[in-house]
N, C-alpha and C. Protein backbone atom coordinates (compact mmCIF):
# COMPACT_ATOMS: atom_id res chain seq x y z
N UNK A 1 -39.59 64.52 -77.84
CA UNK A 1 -38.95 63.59 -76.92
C UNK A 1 -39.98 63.11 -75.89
N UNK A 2 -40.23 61.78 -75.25
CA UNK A 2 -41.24 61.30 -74.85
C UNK A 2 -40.64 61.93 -73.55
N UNK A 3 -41.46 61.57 -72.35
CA UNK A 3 -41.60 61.93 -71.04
C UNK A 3 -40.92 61.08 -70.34
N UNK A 4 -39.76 62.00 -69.81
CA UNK A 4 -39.06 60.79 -68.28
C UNK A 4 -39.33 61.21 -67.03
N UNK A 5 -39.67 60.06 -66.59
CA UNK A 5 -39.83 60.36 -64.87
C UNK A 5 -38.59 59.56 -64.10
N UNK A 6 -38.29 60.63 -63.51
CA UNK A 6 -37.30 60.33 -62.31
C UNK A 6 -38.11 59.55 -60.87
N UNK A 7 -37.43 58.34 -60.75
CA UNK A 7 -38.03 57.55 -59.61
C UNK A 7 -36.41 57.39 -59.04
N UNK A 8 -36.98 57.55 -57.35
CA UNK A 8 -35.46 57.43 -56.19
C UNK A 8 -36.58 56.57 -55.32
N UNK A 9 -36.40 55.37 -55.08
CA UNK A 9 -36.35 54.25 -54.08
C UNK A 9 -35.46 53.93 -53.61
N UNK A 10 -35.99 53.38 -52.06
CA UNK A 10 -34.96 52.60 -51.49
C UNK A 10 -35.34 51.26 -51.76
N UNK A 11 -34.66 50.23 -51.63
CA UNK A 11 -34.46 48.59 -52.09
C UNK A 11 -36.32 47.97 -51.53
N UNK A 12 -36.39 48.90 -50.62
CA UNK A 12 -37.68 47.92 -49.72
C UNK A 12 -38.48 48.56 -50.44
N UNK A 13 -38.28 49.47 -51.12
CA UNK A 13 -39.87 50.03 -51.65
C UNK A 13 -40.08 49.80 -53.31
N UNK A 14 -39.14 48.95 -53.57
CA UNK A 14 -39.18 48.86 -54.56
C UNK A 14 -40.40 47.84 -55.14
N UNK A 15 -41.22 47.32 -56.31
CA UNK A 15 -42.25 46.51 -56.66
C UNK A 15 -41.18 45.77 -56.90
N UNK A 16 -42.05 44.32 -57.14
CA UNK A 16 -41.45 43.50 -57.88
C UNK A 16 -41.00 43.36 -59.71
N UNK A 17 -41.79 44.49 -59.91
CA UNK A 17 -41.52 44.21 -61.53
C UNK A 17 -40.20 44.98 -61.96
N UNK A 18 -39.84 46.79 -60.68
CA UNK A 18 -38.97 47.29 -60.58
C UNK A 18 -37.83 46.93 -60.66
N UNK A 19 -37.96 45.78 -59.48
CA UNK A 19 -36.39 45.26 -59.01
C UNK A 19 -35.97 44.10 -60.33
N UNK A 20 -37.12 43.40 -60.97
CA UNK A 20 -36.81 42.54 -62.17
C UNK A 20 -36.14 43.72 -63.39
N UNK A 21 -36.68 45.03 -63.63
CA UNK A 21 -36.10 45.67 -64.70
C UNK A 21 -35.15 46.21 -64.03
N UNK A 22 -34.69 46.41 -62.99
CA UNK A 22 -33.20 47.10 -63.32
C UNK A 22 -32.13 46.26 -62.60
N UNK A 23 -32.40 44.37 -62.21
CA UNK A 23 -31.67 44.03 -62.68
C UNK A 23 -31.26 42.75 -64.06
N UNK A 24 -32.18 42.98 -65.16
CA UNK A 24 -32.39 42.79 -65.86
C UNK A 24 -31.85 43.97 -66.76
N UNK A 25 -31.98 45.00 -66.78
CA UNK A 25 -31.01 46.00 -67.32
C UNK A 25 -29.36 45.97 -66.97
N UNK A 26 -29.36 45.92 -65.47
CA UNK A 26 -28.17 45.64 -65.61
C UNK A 26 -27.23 44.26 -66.01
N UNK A 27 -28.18 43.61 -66.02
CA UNK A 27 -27.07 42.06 -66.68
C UNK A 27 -27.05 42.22 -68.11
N UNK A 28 -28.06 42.88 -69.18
CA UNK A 28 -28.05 42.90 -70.33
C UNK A 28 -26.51 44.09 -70.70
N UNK A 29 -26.47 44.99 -69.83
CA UNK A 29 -25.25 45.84 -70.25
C UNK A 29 -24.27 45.08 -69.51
N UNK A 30 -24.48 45.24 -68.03
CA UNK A 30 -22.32 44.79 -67.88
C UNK A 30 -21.96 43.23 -67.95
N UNK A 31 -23.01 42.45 -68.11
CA UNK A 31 -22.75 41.01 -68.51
C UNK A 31 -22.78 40.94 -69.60
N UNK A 32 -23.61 41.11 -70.41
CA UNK A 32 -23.98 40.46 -71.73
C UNK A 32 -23.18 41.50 -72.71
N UNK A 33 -23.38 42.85 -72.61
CA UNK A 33 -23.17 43.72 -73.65
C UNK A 33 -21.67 44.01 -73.72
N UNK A 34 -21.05 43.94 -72.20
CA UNK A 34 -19.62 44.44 -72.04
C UNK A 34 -18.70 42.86 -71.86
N UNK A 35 -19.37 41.93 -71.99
CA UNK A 35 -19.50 40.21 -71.96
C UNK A 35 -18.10 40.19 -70.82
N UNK A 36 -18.58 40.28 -69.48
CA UNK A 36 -18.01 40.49 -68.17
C UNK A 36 -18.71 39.99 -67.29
N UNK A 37 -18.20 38.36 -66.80
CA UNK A 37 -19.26 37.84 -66.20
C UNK A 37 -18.36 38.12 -64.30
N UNK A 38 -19.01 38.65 -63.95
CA UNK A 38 -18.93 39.29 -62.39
C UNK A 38 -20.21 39.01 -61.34
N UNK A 39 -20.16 39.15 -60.21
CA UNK A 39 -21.24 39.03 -59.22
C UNK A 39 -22.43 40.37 -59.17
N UNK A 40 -23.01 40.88 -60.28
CA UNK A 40 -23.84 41.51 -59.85
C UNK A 40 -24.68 42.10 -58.71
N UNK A 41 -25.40 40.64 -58.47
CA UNK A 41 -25.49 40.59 -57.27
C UNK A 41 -25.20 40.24 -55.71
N UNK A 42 -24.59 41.47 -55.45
CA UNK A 42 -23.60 41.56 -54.21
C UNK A 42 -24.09 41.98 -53.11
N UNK A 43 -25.05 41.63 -52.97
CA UNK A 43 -25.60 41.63 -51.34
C UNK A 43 -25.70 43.24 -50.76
N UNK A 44 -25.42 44.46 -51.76
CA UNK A 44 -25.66 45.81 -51.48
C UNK A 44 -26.81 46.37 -51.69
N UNK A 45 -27.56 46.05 -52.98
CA UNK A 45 -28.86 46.66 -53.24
C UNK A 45 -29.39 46.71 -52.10
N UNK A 46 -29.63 46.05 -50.86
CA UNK A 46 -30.70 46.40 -50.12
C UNK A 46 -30.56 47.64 -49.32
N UNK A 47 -29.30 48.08 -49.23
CA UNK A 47 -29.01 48.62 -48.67
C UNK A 47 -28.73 50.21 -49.64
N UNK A 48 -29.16 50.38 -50.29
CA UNK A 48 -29.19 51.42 -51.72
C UNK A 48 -29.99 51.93 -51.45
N UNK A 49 -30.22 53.44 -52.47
CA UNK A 49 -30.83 53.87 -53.18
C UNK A 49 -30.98 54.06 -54.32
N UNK A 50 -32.04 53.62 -55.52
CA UNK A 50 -32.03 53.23 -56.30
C UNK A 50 -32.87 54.17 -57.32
N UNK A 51 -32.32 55.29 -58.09
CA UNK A 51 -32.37 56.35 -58.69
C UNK A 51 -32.41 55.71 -60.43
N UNK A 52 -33.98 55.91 -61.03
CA UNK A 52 -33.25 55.79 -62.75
C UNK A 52 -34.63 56.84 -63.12
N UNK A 53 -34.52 56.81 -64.16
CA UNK A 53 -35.21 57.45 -65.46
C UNK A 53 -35.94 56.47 -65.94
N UNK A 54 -37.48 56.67 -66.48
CA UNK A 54 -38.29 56.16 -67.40
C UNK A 54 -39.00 56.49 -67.99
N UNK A 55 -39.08 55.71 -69.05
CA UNK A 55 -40.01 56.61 -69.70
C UNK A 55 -41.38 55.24 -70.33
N UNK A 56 -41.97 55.27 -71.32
CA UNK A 56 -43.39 54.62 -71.77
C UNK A 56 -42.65 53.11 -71.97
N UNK A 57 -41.41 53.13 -72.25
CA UNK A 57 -40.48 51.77 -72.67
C UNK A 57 -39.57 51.66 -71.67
N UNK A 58 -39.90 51.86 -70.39
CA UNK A 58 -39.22 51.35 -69.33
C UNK A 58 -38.07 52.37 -68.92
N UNK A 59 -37.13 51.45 -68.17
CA UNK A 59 -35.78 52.15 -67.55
C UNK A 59 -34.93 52.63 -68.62
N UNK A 60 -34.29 53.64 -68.63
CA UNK A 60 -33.82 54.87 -69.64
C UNK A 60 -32.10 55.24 -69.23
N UNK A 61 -32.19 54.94 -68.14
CA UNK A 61 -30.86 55.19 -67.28
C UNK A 61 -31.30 54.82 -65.41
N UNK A 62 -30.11 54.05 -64.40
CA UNK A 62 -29.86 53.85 -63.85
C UNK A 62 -28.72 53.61 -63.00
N UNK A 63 -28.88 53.92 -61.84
CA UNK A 63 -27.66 53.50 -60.95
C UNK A 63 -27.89 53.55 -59.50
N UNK A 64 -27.65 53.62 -58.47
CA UNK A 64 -27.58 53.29 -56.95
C UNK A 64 -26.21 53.85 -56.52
N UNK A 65 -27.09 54.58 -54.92
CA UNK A 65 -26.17 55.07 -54.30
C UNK A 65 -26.06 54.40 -52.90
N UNK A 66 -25.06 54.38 -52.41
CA UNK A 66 -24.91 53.81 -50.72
C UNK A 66 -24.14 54.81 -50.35
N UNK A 67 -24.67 54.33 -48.54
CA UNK A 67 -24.45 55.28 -47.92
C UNK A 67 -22.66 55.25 -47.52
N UNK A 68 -22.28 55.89 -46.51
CA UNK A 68 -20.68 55.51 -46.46
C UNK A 68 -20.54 54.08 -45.44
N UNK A 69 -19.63 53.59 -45.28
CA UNK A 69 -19.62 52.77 -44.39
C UNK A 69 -20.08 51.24 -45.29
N UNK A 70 -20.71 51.55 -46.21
CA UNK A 70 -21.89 50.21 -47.01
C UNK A 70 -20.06 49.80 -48.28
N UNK A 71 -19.66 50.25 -49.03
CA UNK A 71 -18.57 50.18 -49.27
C UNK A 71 -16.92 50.82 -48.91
N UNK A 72 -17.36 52.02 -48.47
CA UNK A 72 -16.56 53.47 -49.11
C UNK A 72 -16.45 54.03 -47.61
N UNK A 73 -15.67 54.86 -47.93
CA UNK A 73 -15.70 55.74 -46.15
C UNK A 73 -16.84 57.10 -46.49
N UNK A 74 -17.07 57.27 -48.40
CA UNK A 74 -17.67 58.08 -48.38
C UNK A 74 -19.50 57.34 -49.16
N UNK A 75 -19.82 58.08 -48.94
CA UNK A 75 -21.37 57.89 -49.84
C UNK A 75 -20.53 57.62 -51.28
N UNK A 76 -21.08 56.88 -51.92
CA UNK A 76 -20.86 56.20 -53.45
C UNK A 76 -22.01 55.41 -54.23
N UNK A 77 -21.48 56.26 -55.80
CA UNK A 77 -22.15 55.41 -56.73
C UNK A 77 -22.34 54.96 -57.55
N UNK A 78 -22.52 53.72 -57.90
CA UNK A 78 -22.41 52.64 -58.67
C UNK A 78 -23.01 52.60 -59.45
N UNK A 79 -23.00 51.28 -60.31
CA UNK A 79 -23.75 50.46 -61.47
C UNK A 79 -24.39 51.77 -62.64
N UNK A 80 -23.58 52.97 -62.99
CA UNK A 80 -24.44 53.75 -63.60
C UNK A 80 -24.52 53.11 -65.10
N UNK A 81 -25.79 53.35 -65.24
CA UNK A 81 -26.07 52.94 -66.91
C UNK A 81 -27.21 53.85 -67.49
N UNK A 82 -26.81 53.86 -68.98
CA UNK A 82 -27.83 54.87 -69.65
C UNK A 82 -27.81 53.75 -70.94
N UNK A 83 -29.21 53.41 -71.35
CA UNK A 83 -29.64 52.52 -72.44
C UNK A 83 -28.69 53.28 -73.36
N UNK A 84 -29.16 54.62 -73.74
CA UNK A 84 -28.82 55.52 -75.47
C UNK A 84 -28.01 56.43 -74.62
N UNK A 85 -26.61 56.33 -75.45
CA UNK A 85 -25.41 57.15 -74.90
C UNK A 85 -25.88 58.59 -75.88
N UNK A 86 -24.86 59.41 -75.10
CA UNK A 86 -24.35 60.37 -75.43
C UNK A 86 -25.92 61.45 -75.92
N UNK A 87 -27.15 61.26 -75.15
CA UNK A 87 -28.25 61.94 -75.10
C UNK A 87 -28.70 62.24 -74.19
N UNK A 88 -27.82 62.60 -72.83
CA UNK A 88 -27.56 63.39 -71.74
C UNK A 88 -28.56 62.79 -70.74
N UNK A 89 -28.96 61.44 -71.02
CA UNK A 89 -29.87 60.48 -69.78
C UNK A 89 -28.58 60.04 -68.86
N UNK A 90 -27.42 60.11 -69.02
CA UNK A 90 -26.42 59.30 -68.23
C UNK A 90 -26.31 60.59 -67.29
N UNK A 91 -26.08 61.65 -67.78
CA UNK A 91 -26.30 63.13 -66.92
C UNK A 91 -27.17 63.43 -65.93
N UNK A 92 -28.15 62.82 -66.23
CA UNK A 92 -29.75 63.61 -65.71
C UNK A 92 -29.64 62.40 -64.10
N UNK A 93 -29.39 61.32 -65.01
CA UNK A 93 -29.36 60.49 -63.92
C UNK A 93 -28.28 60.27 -63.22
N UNK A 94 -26.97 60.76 -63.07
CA UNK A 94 -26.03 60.86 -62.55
C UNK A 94 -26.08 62.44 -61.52
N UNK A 95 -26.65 63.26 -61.69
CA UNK A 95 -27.26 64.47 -61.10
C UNK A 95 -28.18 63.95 -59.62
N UNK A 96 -29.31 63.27 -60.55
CA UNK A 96 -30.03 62.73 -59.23
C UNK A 96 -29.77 62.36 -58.09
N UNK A 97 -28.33 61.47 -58.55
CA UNK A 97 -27.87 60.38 -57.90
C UNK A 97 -26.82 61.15 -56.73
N UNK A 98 -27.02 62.46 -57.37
CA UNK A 98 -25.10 63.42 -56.74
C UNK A 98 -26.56 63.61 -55.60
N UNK A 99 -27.54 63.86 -55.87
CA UNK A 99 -28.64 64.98 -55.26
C UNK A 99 -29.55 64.05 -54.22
N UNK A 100 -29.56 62.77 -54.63
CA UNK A 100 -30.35 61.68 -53.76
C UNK A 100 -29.03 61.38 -52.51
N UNK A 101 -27.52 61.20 -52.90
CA UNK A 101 -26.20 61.60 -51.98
C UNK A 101 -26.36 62.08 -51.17
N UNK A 102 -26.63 63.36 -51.78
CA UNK A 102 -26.52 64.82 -50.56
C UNK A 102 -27.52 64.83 -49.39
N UNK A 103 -28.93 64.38 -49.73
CA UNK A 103 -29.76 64.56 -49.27
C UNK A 103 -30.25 63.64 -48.65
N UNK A 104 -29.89 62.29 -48.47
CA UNK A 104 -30.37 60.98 -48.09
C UNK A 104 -29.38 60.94 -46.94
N UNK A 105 -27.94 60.82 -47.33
CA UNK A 105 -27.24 60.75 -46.76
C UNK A 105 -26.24 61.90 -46.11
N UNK A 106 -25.91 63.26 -46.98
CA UNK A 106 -25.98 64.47 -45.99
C UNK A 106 -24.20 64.47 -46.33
N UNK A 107 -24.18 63.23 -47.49
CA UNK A 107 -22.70 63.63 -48.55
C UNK A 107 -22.22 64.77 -48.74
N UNK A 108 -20.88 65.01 -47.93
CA UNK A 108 -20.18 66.27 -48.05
C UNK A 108 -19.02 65.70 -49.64
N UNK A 109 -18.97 64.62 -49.87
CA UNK A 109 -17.83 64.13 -51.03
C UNK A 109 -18.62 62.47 -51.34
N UNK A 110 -18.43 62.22 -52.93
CA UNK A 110 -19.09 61.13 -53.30
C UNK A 110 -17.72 60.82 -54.03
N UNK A 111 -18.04 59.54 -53.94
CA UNK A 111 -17.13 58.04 -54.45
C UNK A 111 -17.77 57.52 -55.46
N UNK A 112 -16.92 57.38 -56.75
CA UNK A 112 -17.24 56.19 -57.92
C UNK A 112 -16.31 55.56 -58.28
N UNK A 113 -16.25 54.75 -58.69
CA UNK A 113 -14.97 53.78 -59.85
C UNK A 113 -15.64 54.15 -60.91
N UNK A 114 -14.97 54.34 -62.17
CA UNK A 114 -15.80 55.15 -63.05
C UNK A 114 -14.97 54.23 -64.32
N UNK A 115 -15.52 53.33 -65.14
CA UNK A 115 -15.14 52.80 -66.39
C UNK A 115 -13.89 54.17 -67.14
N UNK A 116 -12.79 53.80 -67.63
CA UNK A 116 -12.39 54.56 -68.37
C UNK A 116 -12.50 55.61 -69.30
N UNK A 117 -13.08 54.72 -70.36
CA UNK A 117 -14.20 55.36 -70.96
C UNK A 117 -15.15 56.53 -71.14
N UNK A 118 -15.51 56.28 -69.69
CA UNK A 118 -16.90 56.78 -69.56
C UNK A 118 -16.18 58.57 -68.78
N UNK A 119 -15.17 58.19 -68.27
CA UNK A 119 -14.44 59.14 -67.05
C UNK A 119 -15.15 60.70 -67.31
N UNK A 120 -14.78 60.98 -68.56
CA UNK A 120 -15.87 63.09 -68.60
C UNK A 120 -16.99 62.74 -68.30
N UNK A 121 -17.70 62.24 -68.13
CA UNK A 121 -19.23 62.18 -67.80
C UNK A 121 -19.15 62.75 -66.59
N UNK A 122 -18.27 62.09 -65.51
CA UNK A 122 -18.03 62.58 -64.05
C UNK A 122 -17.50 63.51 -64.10
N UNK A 123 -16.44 63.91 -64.70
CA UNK A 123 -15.37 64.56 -64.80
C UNK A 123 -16.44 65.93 -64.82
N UNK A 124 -17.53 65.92 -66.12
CA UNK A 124 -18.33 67.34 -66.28
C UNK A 124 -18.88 67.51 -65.10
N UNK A 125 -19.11 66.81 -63.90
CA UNK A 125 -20.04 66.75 -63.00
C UNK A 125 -19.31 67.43 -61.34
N UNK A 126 -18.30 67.30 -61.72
CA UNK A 126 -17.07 67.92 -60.95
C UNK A 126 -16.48 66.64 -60.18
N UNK A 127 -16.40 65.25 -60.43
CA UNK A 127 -15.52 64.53 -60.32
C UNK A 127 -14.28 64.54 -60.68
N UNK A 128 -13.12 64.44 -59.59
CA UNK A 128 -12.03 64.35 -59.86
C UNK A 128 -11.30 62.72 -59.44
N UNK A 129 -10.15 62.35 -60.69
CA UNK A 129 -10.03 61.21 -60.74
C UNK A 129 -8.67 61.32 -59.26
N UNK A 130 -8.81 60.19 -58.96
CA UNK A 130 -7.80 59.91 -57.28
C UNK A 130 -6.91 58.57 -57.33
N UNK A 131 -7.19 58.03 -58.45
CA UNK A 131 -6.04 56.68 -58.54
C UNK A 131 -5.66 56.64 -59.58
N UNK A 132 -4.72 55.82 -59.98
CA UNK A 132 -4.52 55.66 -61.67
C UNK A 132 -5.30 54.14 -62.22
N UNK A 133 -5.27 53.80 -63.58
CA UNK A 133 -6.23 53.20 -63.67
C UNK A 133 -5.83 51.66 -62.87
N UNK A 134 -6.86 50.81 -62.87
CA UNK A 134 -6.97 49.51 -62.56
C UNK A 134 -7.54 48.49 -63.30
N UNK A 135 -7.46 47.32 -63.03
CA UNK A 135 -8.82 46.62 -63.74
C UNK A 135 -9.69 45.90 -62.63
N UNK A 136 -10.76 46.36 -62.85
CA UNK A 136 -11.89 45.54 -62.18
C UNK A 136 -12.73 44.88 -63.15
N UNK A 137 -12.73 43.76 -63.02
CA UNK A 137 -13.23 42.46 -63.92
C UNK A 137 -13.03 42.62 -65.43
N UNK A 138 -11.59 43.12 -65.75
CA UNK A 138 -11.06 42.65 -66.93
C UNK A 138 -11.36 44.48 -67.48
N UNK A 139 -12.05 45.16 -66.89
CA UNK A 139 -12.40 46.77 -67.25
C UNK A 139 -11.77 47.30 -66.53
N UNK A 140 -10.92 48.43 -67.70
CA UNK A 140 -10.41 49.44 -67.08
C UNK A 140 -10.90 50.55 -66.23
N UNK A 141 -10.51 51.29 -65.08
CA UNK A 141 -11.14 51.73 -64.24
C UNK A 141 -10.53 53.00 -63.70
N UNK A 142 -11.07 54.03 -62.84
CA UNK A 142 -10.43 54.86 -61.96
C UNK A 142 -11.35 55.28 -61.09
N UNK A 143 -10.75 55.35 -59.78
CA UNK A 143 -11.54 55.98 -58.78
C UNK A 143 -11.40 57.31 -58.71
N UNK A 144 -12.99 58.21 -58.33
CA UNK A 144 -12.80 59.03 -58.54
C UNK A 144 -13.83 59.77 -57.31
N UNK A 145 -13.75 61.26 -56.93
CA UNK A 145 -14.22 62.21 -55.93
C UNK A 145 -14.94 63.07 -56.33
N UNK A 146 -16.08 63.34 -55.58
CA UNK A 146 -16.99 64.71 -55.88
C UNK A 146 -16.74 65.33 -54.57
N UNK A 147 -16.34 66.49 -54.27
CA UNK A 147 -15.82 67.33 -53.36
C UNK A 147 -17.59 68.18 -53.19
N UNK A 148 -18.69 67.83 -52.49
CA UNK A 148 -19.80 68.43 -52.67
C UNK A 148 -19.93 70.06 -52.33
N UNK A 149 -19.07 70.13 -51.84
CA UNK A 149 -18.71 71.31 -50.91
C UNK A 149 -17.83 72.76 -51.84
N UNK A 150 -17.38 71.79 -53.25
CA UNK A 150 -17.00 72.57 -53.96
C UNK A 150 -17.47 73.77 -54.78
């Protein structure tokens, strides 16, 4: 298995070729792949932290965390994506992201909307679901809690 490196930036430190691949990753999955045309860009990244995986062929998995107050009453996080499912990069980088939370921001409980779908991923992570589902841009959804303290 080739070599991943875990990179955690904030928005300002990011290069320019950075901020082109991951959001270029993300329009290829939740626009193009899940064909859900939404505002991507929503005026939050700058205000992120911006946690993925790479490896010799680029970004591997990604997502961003904010602090509370930026959406949420709690720290939350978004946009998670893993190129190749179900080969525990959606994990590794969803870990980071609990761990870049805690430590950036000093997250006693984290916030996601979590695709249907996708829900055990969090669920293994000790997310618990807190609404019933919804749709956000035509995708089914649930909000859900990490109790950090648990």
């Amino acid at each position: 298995m080739p070599v991943v490196d875990l990179i955690v930036k904030r928005f300002s430190e990011l290069t320019l070729d950075e901020l082109y691949a991951i959001m270029k990753l993300r329009s290829d999955v939740f626009v193009v792949e899940q064909n859900c045309v939404y505002p991507d860009l929503d005026d939050r990244d700058q205000a992120a932290i911006h946690v993925w995986l790479q490896d010799e062929a680029g970004i591997e998995a990604y997502l961003r965390v904010m602090d509370r107050g930026v959406t949420q009453e709690h720290p939350a996080i978004g946009r998670v994506i893993a190129k190749k499912r179900r080969c525990g990069l959606g994990t590794r980088v969803l870990r980071a992201g609990i761990e870049a939370a805690r430590r950036q921001f000093g997250a006693d409980k984290i916030y996601l909307e979590a695709q249907v779908y996708a829900k055990s991923l969090y669920e293994k992570q000790g997310f618990r679901q807190v609404s019933g589902e919804f749709l956000e841009d035509g995708i089914p959804h649930v909000k859900m809690i990490l109790d950090c303290g648990a």
